[in-house]
Protein backbone atom coordinates (compact mmCIF):
# COMPACT_ATOMS: atom_id res chain seq x y z
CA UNK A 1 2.37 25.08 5.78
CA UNK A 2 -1.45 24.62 4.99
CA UNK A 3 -1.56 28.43 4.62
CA UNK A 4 0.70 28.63 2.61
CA UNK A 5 -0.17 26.00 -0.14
CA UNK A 6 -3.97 26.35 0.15
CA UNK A 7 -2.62 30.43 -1.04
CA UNK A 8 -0.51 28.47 -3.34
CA UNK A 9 -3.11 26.89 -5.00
CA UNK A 10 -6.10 29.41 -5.43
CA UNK A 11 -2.73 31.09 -7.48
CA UNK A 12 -2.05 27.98 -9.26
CA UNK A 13 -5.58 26.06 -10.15
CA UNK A 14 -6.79 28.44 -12.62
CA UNK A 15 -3.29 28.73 -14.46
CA UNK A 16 -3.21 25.07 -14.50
CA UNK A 17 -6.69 24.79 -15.90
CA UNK A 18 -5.82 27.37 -18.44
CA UNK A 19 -2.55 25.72 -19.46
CA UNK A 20 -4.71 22.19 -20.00
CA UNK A 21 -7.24 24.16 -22.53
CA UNK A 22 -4.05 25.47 -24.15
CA UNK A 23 -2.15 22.41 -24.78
CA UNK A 24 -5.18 19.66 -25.38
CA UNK A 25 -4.72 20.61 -28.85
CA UNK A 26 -1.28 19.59 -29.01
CA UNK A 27 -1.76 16.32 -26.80
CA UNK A 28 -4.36 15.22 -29.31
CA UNK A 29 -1.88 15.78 -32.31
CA UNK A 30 0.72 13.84 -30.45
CA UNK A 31 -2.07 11.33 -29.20
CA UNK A 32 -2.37 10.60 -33.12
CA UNK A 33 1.38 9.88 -33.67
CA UNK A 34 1.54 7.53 -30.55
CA UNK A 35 2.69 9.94 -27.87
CA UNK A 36 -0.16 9.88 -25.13
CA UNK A 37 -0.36 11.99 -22.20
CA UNK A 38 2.02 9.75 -19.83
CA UNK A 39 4.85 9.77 -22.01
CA UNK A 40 4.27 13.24 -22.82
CA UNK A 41 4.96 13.42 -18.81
CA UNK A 42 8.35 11.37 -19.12
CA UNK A 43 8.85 13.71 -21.95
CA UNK A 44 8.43 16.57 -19.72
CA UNK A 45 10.06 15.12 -16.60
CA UNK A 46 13.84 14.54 -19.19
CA UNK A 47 13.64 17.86 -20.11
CA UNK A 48 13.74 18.51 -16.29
CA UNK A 49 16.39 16.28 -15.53
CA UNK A 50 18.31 17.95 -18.36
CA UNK A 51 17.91 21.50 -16.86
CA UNK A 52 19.28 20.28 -13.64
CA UNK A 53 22.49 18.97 -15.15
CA UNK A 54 22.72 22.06 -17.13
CA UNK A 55 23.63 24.50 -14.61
CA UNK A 56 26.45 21.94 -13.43
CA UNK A 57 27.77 21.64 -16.65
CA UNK A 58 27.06 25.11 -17.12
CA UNK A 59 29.35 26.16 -14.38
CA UNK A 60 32.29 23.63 -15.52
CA UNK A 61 31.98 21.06 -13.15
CA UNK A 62 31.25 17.47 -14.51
CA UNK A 63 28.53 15.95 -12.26
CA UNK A 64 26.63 13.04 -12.44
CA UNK A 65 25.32 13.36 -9.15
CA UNK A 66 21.65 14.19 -10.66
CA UNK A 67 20.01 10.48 -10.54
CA UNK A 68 21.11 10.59 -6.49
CA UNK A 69 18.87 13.36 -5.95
CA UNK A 70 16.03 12.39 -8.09
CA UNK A 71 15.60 9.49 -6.31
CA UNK A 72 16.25 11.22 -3.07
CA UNK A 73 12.96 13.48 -4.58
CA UNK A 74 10.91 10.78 -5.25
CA UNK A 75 10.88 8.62 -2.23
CA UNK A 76 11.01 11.83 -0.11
CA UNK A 77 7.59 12.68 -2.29
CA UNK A 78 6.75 9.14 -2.67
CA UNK A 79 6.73 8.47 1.43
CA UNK A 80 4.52 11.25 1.87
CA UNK A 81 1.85 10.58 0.00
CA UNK A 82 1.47 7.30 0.99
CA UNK A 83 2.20 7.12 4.38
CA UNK A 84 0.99 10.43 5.29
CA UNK A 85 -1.71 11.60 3.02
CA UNK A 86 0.11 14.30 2.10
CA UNK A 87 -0.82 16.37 -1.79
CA UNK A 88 1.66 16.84 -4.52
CA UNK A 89 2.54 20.05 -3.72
CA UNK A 90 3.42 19.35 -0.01
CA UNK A 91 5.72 16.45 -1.49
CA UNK A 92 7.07 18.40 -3.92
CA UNK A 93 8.18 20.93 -1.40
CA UNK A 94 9.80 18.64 0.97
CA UNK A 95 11.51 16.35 -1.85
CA UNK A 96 13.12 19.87 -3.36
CA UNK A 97 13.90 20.94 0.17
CA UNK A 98 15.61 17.21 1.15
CA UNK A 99 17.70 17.42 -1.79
CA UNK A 100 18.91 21.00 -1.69
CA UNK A 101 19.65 20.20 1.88
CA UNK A 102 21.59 17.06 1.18
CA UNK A 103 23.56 18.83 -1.51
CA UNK A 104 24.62 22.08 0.46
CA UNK A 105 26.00 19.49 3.21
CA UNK A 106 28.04 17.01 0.74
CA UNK A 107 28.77 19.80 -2.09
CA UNK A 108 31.19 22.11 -0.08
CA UNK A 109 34.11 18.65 0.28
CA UNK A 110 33.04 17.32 -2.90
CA UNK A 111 33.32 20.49 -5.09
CA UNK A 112 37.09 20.52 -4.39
CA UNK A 113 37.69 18.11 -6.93
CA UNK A 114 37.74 18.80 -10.55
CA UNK A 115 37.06 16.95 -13.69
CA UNK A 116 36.71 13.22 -13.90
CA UNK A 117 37.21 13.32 -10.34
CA UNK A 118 34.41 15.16 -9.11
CA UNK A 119 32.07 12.89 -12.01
CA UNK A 120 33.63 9.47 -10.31
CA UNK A 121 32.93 11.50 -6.88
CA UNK A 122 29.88 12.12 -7.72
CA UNK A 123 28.87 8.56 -9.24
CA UNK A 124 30.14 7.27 -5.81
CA UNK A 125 27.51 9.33 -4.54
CA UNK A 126 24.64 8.25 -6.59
CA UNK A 127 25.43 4.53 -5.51
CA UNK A 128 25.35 5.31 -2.37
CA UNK A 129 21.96 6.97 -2.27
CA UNK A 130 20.69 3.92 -4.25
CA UNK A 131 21.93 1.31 -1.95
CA UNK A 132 20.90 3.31 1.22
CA UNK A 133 17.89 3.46 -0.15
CA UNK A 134 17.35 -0.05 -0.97
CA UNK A 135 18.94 -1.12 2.88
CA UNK A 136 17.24 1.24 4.52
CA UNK A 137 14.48 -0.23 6.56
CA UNK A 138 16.82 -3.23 7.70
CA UNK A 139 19.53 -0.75 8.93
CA UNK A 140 17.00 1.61 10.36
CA UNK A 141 15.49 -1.06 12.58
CA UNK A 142 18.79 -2.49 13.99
CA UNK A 143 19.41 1.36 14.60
CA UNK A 144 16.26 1.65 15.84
CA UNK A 145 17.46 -1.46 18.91
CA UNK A 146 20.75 -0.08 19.54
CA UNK A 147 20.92 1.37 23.62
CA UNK A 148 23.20 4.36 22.17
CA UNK A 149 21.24 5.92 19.72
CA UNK A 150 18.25 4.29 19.47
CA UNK A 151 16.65 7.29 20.92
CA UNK A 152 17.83 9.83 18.33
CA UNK A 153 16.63 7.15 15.35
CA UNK A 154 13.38 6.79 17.33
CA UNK A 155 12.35 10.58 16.96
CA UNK A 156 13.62 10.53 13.40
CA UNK A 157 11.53 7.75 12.56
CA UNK A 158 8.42 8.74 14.07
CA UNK A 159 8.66 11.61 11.77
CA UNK A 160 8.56 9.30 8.46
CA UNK A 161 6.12 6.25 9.98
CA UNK A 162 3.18 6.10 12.52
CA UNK A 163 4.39 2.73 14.17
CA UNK A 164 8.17 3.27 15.52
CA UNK A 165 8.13 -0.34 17.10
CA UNK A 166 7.15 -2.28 14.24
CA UNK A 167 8.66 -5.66 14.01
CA UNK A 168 9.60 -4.90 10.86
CA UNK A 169 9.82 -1.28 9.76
CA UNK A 170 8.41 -0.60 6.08
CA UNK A 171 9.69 2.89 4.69
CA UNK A 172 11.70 2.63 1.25
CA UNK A 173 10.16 -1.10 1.40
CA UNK A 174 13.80 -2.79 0.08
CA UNK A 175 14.53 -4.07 -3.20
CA UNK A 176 10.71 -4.24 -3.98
CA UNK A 177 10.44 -0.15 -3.83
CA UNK A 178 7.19 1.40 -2.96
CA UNK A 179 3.79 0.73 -4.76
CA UNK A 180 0.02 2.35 -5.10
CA UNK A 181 1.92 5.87 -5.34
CA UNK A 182 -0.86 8.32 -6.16
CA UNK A 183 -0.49 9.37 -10.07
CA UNK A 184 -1.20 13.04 -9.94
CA UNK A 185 1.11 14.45 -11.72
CA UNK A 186 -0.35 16.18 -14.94
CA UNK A 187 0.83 17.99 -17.82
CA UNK A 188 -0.24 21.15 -17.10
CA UNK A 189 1.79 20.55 -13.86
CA UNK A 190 4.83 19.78 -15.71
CA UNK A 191 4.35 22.94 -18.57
CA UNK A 192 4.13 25.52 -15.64
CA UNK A 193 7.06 24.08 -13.88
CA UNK A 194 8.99 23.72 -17.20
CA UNK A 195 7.87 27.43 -18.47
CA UNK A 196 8.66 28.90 -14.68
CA UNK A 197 12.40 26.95 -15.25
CA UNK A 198 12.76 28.27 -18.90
CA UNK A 199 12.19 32.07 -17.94
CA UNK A 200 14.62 31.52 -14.99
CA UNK A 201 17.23 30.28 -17.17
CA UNK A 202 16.52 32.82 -19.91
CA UNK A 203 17.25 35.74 -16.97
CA UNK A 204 19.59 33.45 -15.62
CA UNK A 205 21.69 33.69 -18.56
CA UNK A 206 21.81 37.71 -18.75
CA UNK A 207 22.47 38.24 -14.90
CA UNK A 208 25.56 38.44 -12.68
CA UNK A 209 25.08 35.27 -11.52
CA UNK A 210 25.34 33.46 -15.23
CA UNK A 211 28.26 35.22 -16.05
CA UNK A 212 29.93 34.44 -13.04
CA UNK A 213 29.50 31.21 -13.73
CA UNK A 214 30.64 31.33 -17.28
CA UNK A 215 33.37 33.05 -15.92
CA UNK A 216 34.19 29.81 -13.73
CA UNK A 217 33.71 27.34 -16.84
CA UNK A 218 35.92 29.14 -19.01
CA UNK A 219 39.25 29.42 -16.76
CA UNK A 220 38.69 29.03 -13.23
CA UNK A 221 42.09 30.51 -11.71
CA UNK A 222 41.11 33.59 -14.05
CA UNK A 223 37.59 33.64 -12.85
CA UNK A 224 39.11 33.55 -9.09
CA UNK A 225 41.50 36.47 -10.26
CA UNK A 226 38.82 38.67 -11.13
CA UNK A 227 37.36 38.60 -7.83
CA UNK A 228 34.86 35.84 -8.75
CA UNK A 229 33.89 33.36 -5.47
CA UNK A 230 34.33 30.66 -7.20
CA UNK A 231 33.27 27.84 -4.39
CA UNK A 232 30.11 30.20 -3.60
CA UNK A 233 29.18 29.92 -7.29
CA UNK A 234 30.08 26.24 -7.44
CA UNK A 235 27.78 25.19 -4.23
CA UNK A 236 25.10 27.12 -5.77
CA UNK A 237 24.88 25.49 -9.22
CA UNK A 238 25.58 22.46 -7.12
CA UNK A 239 22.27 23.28 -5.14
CA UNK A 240 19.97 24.25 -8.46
CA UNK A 241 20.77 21.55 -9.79
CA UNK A 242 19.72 19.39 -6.91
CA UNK A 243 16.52 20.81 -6.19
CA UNK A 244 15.46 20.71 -10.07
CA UNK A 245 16.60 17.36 -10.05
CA UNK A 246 14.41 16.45 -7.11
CA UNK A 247 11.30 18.23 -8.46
CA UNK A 248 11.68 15.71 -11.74
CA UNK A 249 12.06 12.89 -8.95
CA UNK A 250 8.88 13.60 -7.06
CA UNK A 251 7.17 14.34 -10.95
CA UNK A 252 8.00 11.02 -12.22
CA UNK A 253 7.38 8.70 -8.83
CA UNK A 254 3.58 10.47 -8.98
CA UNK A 255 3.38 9.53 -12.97
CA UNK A 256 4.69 6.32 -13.03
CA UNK A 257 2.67 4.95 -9.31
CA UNK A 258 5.58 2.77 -8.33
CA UNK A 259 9.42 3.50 -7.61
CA UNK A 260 12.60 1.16 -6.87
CA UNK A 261 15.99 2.09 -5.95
CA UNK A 262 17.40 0.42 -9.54
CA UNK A 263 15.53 3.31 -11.48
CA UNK A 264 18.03 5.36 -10.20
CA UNK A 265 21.60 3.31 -11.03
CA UNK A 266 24.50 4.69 -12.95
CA UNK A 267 22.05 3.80 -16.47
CA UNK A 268 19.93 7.07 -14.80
CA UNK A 269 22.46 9.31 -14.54
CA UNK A 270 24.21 8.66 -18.23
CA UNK A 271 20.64 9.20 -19.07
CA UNK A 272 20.34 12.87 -17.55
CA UNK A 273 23.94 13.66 -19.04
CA UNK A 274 22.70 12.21 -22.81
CA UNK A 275 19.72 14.75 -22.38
CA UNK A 276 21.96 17.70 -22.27
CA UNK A 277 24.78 16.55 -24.34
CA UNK A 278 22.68 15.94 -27.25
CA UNK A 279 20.27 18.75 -27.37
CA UNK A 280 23.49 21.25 -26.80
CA UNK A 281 25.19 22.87 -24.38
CA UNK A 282 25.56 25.84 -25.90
CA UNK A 283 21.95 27.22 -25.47
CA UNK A 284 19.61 26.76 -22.42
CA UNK A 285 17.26 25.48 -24.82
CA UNK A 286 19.51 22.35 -25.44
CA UNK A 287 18.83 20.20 -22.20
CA UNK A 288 15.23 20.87 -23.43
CA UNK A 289 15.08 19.55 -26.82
CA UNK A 290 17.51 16.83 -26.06
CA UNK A 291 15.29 15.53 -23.06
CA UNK A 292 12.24 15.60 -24.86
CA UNK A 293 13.79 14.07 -27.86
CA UNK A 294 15.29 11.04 -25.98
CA UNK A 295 12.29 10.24 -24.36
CA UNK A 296 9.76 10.71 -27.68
CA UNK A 297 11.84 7.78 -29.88
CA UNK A 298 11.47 5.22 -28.28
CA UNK A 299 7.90 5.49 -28.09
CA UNK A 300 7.91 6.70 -31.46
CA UNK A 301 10.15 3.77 -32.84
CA UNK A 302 8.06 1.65 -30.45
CA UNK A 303 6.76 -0.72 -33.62
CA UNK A 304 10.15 -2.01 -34.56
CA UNK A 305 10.08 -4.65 -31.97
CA UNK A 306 13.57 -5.96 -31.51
CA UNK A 307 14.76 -3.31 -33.46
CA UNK A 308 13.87 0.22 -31.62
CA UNK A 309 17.35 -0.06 -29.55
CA UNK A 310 19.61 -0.55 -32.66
CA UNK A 311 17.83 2.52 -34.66
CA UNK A 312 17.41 4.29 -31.34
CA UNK A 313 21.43 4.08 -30.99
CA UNK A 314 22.18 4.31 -34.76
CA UNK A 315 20.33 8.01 -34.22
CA UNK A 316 22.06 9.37 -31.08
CA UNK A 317 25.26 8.39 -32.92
CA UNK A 318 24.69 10.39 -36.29
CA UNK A 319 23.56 13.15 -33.95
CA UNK A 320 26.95 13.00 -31.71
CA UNK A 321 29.03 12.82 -35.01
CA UNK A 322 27.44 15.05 -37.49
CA UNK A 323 25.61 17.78 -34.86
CA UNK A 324 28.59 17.95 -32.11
CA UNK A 325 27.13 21.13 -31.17
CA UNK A 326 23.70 19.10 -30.59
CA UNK A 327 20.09 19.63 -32.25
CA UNK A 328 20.13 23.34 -30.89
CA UNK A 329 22.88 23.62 -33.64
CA UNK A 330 20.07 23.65 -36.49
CA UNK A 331 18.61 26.50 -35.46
CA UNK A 332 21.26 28.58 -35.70
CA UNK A 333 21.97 29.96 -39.25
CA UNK A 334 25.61 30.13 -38.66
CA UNK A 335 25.34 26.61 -39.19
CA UNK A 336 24.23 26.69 -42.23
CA UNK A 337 26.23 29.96 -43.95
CA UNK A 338 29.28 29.07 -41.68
CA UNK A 339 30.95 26.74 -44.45
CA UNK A 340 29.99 27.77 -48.52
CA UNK A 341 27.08 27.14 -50.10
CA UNK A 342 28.42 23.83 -51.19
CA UNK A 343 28.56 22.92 -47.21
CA UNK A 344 24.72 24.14 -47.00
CA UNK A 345 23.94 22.02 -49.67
CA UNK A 346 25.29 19.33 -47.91
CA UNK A 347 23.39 20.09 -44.80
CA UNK A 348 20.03 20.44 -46.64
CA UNK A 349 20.32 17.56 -48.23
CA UNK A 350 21.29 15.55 -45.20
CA UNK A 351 18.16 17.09 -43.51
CA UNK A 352 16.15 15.43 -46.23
CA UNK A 353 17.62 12.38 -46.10
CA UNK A 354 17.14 11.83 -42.80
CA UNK A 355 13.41 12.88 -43.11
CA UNK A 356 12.71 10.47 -45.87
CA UNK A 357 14.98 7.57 -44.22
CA UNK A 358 12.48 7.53 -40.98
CA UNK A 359 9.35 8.27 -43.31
CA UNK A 360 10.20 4.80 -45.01
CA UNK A 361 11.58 2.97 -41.62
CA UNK A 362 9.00 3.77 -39.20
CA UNK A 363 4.91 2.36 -40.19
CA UNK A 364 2.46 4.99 -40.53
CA UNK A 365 -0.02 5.49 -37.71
CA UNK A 366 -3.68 6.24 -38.91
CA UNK A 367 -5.89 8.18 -37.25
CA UNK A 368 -8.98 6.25 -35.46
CA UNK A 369 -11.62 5.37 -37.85
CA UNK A 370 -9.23 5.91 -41.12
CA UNK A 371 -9.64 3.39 -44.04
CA UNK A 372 -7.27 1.57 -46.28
CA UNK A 373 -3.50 3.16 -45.79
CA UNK A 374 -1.54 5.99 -45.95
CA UNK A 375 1.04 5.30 -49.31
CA UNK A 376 1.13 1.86 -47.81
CA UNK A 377 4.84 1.77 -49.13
CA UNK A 378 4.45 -2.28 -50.61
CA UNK A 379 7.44 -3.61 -52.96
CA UNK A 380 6.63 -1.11 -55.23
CA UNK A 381 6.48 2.26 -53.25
CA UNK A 382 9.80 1.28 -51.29
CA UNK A 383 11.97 0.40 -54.52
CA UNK A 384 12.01 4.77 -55.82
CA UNK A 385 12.13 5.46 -52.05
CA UNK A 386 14.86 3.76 -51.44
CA UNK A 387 16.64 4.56 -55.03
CA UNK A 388 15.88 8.52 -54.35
CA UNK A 389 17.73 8.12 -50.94
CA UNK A 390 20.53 6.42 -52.63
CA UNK A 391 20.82 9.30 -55.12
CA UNK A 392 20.79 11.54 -52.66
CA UNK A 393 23.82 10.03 -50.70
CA UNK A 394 25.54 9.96 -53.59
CA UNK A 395 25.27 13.83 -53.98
CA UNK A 396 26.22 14.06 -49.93
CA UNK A 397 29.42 12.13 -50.88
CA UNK A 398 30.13 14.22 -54.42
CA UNK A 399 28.80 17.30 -53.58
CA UNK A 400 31.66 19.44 -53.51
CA UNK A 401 33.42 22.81 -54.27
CA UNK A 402 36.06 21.09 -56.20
CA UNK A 403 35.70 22.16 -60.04
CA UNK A 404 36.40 18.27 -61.46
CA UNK A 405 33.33 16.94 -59.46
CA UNK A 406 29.75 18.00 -58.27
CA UNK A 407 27.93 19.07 -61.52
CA UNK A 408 26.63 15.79 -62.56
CA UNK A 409 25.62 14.35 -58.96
CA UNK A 410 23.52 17.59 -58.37
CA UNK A 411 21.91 17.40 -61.49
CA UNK A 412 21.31 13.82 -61.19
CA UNK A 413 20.00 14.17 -57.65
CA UNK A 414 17.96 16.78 -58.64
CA UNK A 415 16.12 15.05 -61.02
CA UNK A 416 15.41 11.56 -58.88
CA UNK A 417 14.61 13.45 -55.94
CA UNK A 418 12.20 15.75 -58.28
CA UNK A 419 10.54 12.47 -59.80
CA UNK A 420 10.36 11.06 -56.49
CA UNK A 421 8.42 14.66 -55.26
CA UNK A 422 6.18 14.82 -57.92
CA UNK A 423 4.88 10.96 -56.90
CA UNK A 424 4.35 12.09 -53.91
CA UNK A 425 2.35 15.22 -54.94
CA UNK A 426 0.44 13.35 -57.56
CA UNK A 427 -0.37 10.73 -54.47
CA UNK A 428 -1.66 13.58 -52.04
CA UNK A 429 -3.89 15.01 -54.97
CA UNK A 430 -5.64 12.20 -56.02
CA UNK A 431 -4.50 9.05 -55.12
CA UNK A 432 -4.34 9.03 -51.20
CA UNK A 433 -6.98 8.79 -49.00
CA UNK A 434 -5.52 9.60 -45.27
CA UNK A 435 -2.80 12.13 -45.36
CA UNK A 436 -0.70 11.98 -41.83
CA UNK A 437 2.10 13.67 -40.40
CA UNK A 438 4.30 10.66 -41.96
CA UNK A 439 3.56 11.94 -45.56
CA UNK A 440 3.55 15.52 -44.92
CA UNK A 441 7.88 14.54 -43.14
CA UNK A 442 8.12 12.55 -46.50
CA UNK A 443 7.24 15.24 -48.37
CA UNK A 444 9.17 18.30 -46.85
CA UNK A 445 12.37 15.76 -46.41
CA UNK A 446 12.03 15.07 -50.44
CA UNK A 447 11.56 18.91 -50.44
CA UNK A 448 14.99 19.50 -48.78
CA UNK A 449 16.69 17.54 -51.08
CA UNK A 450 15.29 19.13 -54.28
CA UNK A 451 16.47 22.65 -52.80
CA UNK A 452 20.17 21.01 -51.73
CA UNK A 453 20.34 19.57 -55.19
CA UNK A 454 19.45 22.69 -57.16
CA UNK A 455 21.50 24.64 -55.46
CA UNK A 456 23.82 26.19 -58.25
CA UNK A 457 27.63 25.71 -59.20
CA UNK A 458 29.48 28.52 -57.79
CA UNK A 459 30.50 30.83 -60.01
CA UNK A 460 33.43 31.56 -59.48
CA UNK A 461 34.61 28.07 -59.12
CA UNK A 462 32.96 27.99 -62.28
CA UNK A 463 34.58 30.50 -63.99
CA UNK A 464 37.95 29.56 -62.75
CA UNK A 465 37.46 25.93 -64.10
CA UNK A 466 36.78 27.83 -67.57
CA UNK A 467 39.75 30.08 -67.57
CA UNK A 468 42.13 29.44 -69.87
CA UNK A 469 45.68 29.39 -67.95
CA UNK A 470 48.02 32.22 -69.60
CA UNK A 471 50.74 31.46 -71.65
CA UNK A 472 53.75 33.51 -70.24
């Protein structure tokens, strides 16, 4: 095992040390805007999590077995660290190979079932792992007494702790969870493992394998028809899934130094499912965005006090209603063409809206050393912010290709949203001192809704309007 990871890491240093030159740029951009390097790990570690799910989901099966194995990861990884001195990668290994192994044993029974009742199956599961977990030293040690196998939990033990006859044994430490775990998980560690994931889903996607498995999700008697295994496929998105899952677990006991059994409760594994759901299913990119999106507002909306859960909620909602297909769906342009121009207008201007709406919410962060304030948005900047984003809802709720309605409310919106723009122009030419990444979202929000507005009357809706009916 030495061998092997001291080969492992001549291989991996200098690509780790190459990746940190690469990316310090970026952390010190997102240092600026409040994200520092640990919650660019958490950041990192949910877009993990949501890869894991993704090749359950991908596969049809409804799991939300992914927080059991992430804490089956961590105090795996967690254990050997501090108990045994042994280095990330060693604990990484082992917490990937614990949770692979745990999920080729229960996945063959529990893969039978289908639907809700493989995700209330699989909940079971995850409660189970968490209350093990949390009883495990107690039951362990009245094991550990018992004449008829105390000998088989004896050899067991004395491969996770040095003292088998300990009054009291001290492993998963209870309730209280285990402190002083070494923090060495880095970013670069988390980019290579994220880019290595993202090029095996990308071939994922285009091999046998992925289509087999798309196959499965799509009609599984059909799949079966076609000469498609469909348990062998099942147990093996069952396994990825695991062993990602556990990698994020050992990553995020090694960032955060200290792990309980509640951070991995039935909150966890909603959590993991949110990640996917929101960024999109329908791209391997999805579980990305979405996991690194879930993580970054709260930190972002961090200064709203009281009120980061309420916005934080109000957001994922308007995403689930208006983006069903999740944030991946922007990026497509059949989202935008799919419906009219009228419908892109809508969409542009929504884009805007929601731009300028968190521009004026959230308070400006300066960068260190910065006088005075960024458009300090007082009484007086607020009142046209606020009156340009009423406009502009306006047009969202008129805008349509109806003949009777739309002309004015474009025009109008066009011109408060163009006012509003040229204040802000004026501003960054000679009236503001500190430009930040705030302004420059301001701007290109008040942008979008200039374009949506100005988007023309359809012609021929136009020139049917105008037509003069015939007289038979």
């Amino acid at each position: 095992m030495d061998t092997i990871l001291n080969f492992f890491d001549k291989i991996l240093q200098p690509i780790f040390e190459i990746t940190t030159t690469l990316i310090q740029p970026i952390l010190d951009q997102l240092q600026v805007i409040g994200l520092s390097g640990s919650v660019v790990n958490f950041m990192l570690i949910a877009a993990i999590l949501g890869i894991s799910i993704y090749f359950t989901l991908y596969c049809g099966m409804f799991s939300l077995a992914n927080a059991g194995f992430m804490a089956i990861g961590a105090y795996i990884g967690a254990i050997l660290t501090t108990q045994h001195d042994a280095s990330l990668g060693e604990a990484l290994i082992w917490g990937m190979f614990a949770g692979g192994l745990i999920a080729l044993i229960i996945g063959v029974p529990m893969l039978r079932l289908k639907n809700i009742y493989l995700a209330i199956a699989t909940i079971g599961f995850g409660e189970v792992v968490r209350i093990l977990i949390r009883e495990f030293d107690q039951l362990m040690g009245n094991l550990r007494d018992d004449p008829t196998v105390g000998g088989i939990v004896r050899d067991i033990l004395g491969l996770l702790v040095e003292d088998v006859d300990a009054r009291r044994l001290r492993i998963t430490y209870g309730p209280q969870g285990i402190t002083r775990i070494p923090r060495e998980t880095e970013v670069a560690h988390l980019v290579v493992f994220l880019l290595v994931l993202a090029y095996f889903l990308y071939r994922f996607h285009h091999s046998r394998m992925g289509r087999a498995m798309a196959a499965i999700r799509q009609d599984e008697r059909v799949a079966a028809s076609q000469g498609i295994n469909v348990v062998y496929y099942k147990n093996v998105a069952f396994f990825i899934g695991a062993i990602i899952a556990s990698a994020a677990g050992v990553f995020s006991a090694h960032t955060i130094g200290t792990i309980g059994p509640e951070d991995y409760d039935f909150g966890r594994a909603v959590d993991i499912l949110a990640y996917a759901v929101l960024g999109g299913l329908g791209s391997w990119v999805g579980p990305i965005i979405g996991g690194l999106t879930l993580e970054a507002m709260p930190e972002i909306l961090r200064e709203l006090k009281e009120y980061t859960g309420l916005i934080n909620g109000l957001i994922l909602l308007l995403i689930i209603i208006y983006l069903p297909g999740g944030l991946t769906s922007l990026f497509r342009p059949s989202f935008w063409l799919s419906r009219g121009r009228f419908d892109t207008a809508q969409r542009v201007v929504t884009a805007g809206i929601v731009l300028v709406a968190i521009c004026n919410v959230l308070p400006y962060r300066l960068e260190a050393g910065a006088q005075g304030r960024v458009l300090g948005y007082e009484v007086w900047g607020l009142l046209p912010a606020f009156i340009s984003v009423g406009v502009a809802f306006f047009l969202v709720q008129r805008i349509s290709p109806k003949p009777e309605g739309g002309r004015y409310s474009v025009l109008l919106a066009g011109v408060a949203a163009g006012v509003w723009l040229a204040f802000l122009i004026l501003g960054l030419v000679g009236q503001i001192e500190n430009v930040t990444t705030g302004y420059y979202l301001h701007l290109i929000g008040m942008a979008l809704i200039v374009g949506g507005a100005l988007i023309s009357y359809p012609p021929e809706i136009e020139a049917a309007s105008q037509r003069k009916p015939e007289v038979a």
